[in-house]
C-alpha atoms as a PDB file:
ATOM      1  CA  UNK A   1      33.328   8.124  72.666  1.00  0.00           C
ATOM      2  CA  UNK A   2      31.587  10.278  69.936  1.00  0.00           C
ATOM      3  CA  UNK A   3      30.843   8.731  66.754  1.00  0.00           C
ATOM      4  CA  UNK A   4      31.143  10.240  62.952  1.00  0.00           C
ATOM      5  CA  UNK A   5      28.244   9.709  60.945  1.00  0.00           C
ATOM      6  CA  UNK A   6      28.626  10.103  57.812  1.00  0.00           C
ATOM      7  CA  UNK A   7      26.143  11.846  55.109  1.00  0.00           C
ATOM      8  CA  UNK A   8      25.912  10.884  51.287  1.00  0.00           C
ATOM      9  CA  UNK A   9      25.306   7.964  49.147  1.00  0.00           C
ATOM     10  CA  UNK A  10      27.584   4.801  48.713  1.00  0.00           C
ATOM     11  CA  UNK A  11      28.244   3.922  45.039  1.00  0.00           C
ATOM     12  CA  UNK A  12      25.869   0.661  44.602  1.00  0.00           C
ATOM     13  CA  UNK A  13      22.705   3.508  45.828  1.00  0.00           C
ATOM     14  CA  UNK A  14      23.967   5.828  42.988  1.00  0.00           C
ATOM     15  CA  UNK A  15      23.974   3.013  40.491  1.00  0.00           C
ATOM     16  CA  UNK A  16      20.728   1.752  41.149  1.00  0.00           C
ATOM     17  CA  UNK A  17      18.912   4.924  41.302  1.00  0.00           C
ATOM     18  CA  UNK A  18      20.557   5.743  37.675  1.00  0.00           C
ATOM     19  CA  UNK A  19      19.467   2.240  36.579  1.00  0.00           C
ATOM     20  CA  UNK A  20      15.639   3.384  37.936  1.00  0.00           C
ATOM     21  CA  UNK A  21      15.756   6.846  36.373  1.00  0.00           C
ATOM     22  CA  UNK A  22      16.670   5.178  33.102  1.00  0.00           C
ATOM     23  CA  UNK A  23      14.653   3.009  32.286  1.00  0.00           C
ATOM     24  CA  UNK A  24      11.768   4.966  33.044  1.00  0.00           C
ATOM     25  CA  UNK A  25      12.997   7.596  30.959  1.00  0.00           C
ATOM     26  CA  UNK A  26      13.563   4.841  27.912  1.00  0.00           C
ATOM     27  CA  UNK A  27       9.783   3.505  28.795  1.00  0.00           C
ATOM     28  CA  UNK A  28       8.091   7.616  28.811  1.00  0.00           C
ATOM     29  CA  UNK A  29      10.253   9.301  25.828  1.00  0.00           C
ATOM     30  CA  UNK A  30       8.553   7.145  23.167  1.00  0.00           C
ATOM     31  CA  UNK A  31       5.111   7.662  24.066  1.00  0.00           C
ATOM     32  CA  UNK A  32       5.341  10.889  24.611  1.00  0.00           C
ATOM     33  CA  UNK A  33       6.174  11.827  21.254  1.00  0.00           C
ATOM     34  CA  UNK A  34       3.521   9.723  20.331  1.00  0.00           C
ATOM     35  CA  UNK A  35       1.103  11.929  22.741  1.00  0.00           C
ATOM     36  CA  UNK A  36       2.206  14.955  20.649  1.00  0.00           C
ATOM     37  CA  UNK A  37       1.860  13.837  17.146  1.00  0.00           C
ATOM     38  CA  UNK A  38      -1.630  12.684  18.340  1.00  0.00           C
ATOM     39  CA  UNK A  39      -2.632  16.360  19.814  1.00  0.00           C
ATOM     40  CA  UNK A  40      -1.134  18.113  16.437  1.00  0.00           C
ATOM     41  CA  UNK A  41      -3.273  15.614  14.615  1.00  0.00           C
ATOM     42  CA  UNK A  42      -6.396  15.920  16.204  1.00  0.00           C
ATOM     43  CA  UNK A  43      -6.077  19.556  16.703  1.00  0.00           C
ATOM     44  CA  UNK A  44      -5.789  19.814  13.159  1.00  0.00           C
ATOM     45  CA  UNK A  45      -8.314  17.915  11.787  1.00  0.00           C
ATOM     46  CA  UNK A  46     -11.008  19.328  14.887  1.00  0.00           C
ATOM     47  CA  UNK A  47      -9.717  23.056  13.881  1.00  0.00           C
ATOM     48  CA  UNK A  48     -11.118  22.580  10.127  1.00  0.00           C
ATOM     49  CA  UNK A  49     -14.374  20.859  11.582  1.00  0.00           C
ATOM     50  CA  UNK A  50     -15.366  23.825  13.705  1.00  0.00           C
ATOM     51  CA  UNK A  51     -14.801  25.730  10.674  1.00  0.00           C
ATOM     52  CA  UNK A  52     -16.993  23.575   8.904  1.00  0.00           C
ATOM     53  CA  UNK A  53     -19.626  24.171  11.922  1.00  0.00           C
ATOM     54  CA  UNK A  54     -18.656  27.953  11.883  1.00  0.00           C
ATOM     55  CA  UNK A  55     -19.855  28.100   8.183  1.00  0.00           C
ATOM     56  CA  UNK A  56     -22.951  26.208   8.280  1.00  0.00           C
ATOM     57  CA  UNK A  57     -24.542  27.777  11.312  1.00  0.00           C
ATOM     58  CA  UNK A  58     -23.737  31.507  10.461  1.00  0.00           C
ATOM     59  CA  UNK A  59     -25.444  31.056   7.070  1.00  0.00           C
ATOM     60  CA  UNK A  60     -28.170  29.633   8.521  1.00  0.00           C
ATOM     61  CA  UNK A  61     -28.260  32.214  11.160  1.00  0.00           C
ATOM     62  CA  UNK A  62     -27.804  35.064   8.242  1.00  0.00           C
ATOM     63  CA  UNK A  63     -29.613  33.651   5.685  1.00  0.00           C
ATOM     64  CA  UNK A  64     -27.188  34.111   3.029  1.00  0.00           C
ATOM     65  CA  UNK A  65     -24.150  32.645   1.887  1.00  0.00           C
ATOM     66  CA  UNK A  66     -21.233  31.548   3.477  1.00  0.00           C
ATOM     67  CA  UNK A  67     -17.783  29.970   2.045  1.00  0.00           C
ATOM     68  CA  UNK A  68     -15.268  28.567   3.625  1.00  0.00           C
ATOM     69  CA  UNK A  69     -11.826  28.087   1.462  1.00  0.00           C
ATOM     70  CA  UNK A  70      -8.174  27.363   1.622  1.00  0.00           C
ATOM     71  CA  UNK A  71      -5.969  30.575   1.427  1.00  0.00           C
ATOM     72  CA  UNK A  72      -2.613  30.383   1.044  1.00  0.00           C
ATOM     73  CA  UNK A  73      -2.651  34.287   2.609  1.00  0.00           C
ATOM     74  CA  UNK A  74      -4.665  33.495   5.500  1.00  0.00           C
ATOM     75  CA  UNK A  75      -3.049  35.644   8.472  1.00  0.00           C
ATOM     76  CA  UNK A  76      -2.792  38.933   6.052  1.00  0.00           C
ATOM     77  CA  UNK A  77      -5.085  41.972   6.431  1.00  0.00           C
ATOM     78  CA  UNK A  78      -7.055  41.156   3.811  1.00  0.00           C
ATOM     79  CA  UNK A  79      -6.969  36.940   2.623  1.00  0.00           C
ATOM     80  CA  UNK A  80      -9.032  35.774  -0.015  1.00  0.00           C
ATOM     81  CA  UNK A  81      -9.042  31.933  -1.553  1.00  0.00           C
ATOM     82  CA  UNK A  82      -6.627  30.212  -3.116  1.00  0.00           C
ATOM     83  CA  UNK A  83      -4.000  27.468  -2.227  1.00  0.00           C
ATOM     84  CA  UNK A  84      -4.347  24.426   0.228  1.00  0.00           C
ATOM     85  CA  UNK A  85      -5.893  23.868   3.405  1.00  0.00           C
ATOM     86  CA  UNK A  86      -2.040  23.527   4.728  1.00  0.00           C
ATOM     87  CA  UNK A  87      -1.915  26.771   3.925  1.00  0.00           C
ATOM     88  CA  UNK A  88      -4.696  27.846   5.963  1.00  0.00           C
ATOM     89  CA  UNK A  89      -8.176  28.531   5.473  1.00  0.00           C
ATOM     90  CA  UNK A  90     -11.232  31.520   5.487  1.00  0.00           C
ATOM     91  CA  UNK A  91     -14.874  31.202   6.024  1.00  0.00           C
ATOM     92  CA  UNK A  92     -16.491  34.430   4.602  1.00  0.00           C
ATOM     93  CA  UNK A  93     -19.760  36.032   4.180  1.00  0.00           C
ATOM     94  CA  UNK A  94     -20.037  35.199   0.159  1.00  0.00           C
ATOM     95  CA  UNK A  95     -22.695  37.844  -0.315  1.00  0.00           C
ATOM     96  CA  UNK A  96     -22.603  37.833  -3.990  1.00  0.00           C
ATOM     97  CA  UNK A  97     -22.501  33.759  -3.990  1.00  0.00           C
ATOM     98  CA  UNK A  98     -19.195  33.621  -6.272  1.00  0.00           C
ATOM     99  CA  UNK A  99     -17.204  31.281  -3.866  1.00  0.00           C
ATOM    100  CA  UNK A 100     -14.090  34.175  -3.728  1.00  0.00           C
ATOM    101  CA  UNK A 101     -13.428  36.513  -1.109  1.00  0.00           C
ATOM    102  CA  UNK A 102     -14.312  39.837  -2.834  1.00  0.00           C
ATOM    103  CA  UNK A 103     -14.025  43.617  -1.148  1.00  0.00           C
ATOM    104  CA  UNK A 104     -16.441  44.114   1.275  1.00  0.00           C
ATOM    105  CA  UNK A 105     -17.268  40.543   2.063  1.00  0.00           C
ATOM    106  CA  UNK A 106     -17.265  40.157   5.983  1.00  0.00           C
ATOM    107  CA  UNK A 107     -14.167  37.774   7.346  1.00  0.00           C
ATOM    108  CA  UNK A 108     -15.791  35.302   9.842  1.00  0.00           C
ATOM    109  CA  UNK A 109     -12.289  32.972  10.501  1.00  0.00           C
ATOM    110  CA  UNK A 110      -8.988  32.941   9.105  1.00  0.00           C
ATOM    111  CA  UNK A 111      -7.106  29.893  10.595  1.00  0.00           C
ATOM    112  CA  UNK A 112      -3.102  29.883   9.817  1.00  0.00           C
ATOM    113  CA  UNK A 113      -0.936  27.284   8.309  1.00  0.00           C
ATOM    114  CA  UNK A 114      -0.886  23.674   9.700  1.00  0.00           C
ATOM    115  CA  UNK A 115       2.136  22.326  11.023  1.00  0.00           C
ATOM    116  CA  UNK A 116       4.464  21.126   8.703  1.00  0.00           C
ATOM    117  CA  UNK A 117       4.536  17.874   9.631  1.00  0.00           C
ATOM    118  CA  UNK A 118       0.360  17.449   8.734  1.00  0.00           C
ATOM    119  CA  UNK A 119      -0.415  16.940   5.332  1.00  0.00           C
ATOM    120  CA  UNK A 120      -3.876  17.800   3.806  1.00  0.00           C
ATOM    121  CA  UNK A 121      -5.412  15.747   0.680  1.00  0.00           C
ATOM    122  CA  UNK A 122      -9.044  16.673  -0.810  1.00  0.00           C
ATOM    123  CA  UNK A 123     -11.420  15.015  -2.489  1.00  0.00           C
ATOM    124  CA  UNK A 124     -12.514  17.207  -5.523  1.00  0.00           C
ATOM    125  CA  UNK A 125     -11.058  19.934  -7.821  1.00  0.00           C
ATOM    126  CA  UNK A 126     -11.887  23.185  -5.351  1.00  0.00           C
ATOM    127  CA  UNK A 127     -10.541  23.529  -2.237  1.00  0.00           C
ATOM    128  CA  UNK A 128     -14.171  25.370  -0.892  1.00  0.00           C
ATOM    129  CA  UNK A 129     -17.468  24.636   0.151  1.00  0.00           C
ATOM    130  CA  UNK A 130     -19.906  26.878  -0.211  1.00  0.00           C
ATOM    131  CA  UNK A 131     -23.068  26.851   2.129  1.00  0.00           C
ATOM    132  CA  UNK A 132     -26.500  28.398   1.261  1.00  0.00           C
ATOM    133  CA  UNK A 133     -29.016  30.572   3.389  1.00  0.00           C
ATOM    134  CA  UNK A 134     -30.886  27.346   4.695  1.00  0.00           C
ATOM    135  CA  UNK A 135     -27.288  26.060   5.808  1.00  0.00           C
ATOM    136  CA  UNK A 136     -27.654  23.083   3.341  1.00  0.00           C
ATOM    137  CA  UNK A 137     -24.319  22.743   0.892  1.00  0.00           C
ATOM    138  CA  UNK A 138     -24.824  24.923  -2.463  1.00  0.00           C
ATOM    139  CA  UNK A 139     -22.715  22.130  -4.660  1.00  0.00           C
ATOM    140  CA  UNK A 140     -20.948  23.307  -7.527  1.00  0.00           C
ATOM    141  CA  UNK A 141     -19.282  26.880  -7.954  1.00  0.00           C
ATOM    142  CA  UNK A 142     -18.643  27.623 -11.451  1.00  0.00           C
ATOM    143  CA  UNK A 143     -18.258  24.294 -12.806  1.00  0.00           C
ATOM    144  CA  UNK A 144     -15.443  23.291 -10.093  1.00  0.00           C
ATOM    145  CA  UNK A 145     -17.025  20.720  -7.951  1.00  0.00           C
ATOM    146  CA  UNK A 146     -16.464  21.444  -3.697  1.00  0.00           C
ATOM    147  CA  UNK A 147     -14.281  19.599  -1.168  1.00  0.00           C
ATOM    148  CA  UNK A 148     -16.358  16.548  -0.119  1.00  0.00           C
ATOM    149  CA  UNK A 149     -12.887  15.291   2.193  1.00  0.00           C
ATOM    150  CA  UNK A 150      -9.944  15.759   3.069  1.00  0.00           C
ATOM    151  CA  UNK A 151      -7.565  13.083   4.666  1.00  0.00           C
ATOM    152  CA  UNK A 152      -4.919  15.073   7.002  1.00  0.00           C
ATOM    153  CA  UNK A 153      -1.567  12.557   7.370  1.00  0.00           C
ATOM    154  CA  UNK A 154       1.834  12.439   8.754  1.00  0.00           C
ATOM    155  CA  UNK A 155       5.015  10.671   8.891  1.00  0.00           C
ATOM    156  CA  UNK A 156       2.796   7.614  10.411  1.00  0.00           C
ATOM    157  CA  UNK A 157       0.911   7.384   7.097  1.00  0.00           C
ATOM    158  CA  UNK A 158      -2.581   5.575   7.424  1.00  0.00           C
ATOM    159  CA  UNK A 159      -1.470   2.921  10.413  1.00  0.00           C
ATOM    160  CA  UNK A 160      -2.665   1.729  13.433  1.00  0.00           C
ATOM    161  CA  UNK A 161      -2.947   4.417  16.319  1.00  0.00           C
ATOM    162  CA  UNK A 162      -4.509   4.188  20.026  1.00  0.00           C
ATOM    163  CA  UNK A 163      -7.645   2.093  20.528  1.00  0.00           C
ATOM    164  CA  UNK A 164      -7.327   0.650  17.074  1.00  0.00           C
ATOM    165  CA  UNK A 165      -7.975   4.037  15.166  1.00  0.00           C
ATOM    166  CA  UNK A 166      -5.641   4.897  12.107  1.00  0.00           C
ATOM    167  CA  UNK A 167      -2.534   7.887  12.990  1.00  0.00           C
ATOM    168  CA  UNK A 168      -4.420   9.662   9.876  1.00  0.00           C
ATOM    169  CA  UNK A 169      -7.850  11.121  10.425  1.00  0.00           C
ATOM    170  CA  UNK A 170     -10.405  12.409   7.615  1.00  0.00           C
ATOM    171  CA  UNK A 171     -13.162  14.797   7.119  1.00  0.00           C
ATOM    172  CA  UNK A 172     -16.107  14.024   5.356  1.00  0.00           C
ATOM    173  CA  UNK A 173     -18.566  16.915   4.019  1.00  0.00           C
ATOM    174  CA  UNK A 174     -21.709  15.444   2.905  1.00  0.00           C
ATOM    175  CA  UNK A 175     -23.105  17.336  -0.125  1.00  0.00           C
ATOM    176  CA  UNK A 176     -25.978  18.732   2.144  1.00  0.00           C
ATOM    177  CA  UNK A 177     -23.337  20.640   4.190  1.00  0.00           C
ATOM    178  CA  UNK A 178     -23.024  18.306   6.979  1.00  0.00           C
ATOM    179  CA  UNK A 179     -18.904  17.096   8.237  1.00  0.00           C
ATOM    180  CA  UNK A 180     -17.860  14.191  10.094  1.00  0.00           C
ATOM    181  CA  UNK A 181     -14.674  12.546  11.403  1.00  0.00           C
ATOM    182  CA  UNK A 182     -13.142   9.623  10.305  1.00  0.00           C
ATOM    183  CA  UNK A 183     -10.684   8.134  12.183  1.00  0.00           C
ATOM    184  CA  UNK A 184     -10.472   4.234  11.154  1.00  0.00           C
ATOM    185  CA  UNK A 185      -7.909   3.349   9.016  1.00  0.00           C
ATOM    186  CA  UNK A 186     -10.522   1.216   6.760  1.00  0.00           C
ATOM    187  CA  UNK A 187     -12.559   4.940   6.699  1.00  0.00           C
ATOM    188  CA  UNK A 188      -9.542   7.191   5.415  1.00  0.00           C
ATOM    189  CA  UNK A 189      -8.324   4.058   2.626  1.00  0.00           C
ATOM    190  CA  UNK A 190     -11.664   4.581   1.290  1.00  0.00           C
ATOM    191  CA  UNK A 191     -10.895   8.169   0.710  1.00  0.00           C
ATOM    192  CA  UNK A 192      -7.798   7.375  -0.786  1.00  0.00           C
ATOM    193  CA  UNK A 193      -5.390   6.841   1.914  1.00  0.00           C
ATOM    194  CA  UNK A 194      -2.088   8.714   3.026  1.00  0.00           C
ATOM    195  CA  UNK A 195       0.891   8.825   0.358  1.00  0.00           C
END
């Protein structure tokens, strides 16, 4: 007598396996998001900081000025300063020491806008710093004192993150040129916090 076997699943195998599926899916969903607004976060805030790095070493390197400002026109042909660093931002050769992009001023970086969901709040009336030919911060342009930080936010606000750092994160420029990360939430409140 030949016997039928029979392929498939039964019903109570389906079930279970849906169960499974699920609530790993409920578990991952959540934290990846998380994983992503981390990455846009930190990409961010690292992005300006190698600008920062950019700037100081070429004027050292050139021994002559070098600026690095927001631009609201940062991906055109020809950017110059102006707007916020969510706009974007230039470092330039600043051969005449004015802290604008003029004509003939060599472009070093343009970086494009931030994502939308990244906010950007500075720490003194120019959005600019301005480094010297030693590579030490030049201070003051005209009266308008430089950025000294800038505290990039999101949705998350100033709360706590992974390994008991804040969601926000902060750059500090000291005035002799040099920039830091802050990530503790205790670090960015001191330089006035997310909205």
């Amino acid at each position: 007598m030949k016997t039928l076997r029979q392929k498939g699943y039964t019903l109570y195998e389906l079930l279970i396996t849906t169960l499974v599926v699920g609530v790993l899916v409920s578990i991952g969903v959540p934290s990846f998001v998380s994983f992503g607004q981390n990455s846009r976060m930190t990409a961010s805030v690292n992005d300006l900081l190698g600008s920062f790095h950019l700037a100081r070493s070429e004027a050292a390197r050139s021994k002559g000025n070098v600026t690095i400002c927001a631009s609201a026109n940062s991906t055109t042909a020809d950017p110059g300063c102006g707007g916020t660093y969510e706009d974007g931002w230039i470092v330039f050769q600043d051969t005449n020491g004015d802290g604008q992009r003029d004509a003939g001023e060599a472009l070093l970086r343009s970086h494009p806008p931030l994502p939308e969901q990244i906010t950007v709040l500075t720490v003194g009336q120019g959005d600019y710093f301005a480094y010297g030919p030693t590579g030490l911060g030049r201070g003051q342009i005209g009266g308008v004192p430089p950025t000294t930080s800038a505290v990039f936010c999101d949705d998350r606000g100033n709360t706590p993150a992974s390994a008991g750092n804040s969601a926000a994160r902060a750059l500090r420029v000291l005035p002799i040129g040099r920039a830091t990360v802050l990530r503790t939430i205790d670090q960015i409140n001191d330089l006035g916090g997310c909205p």
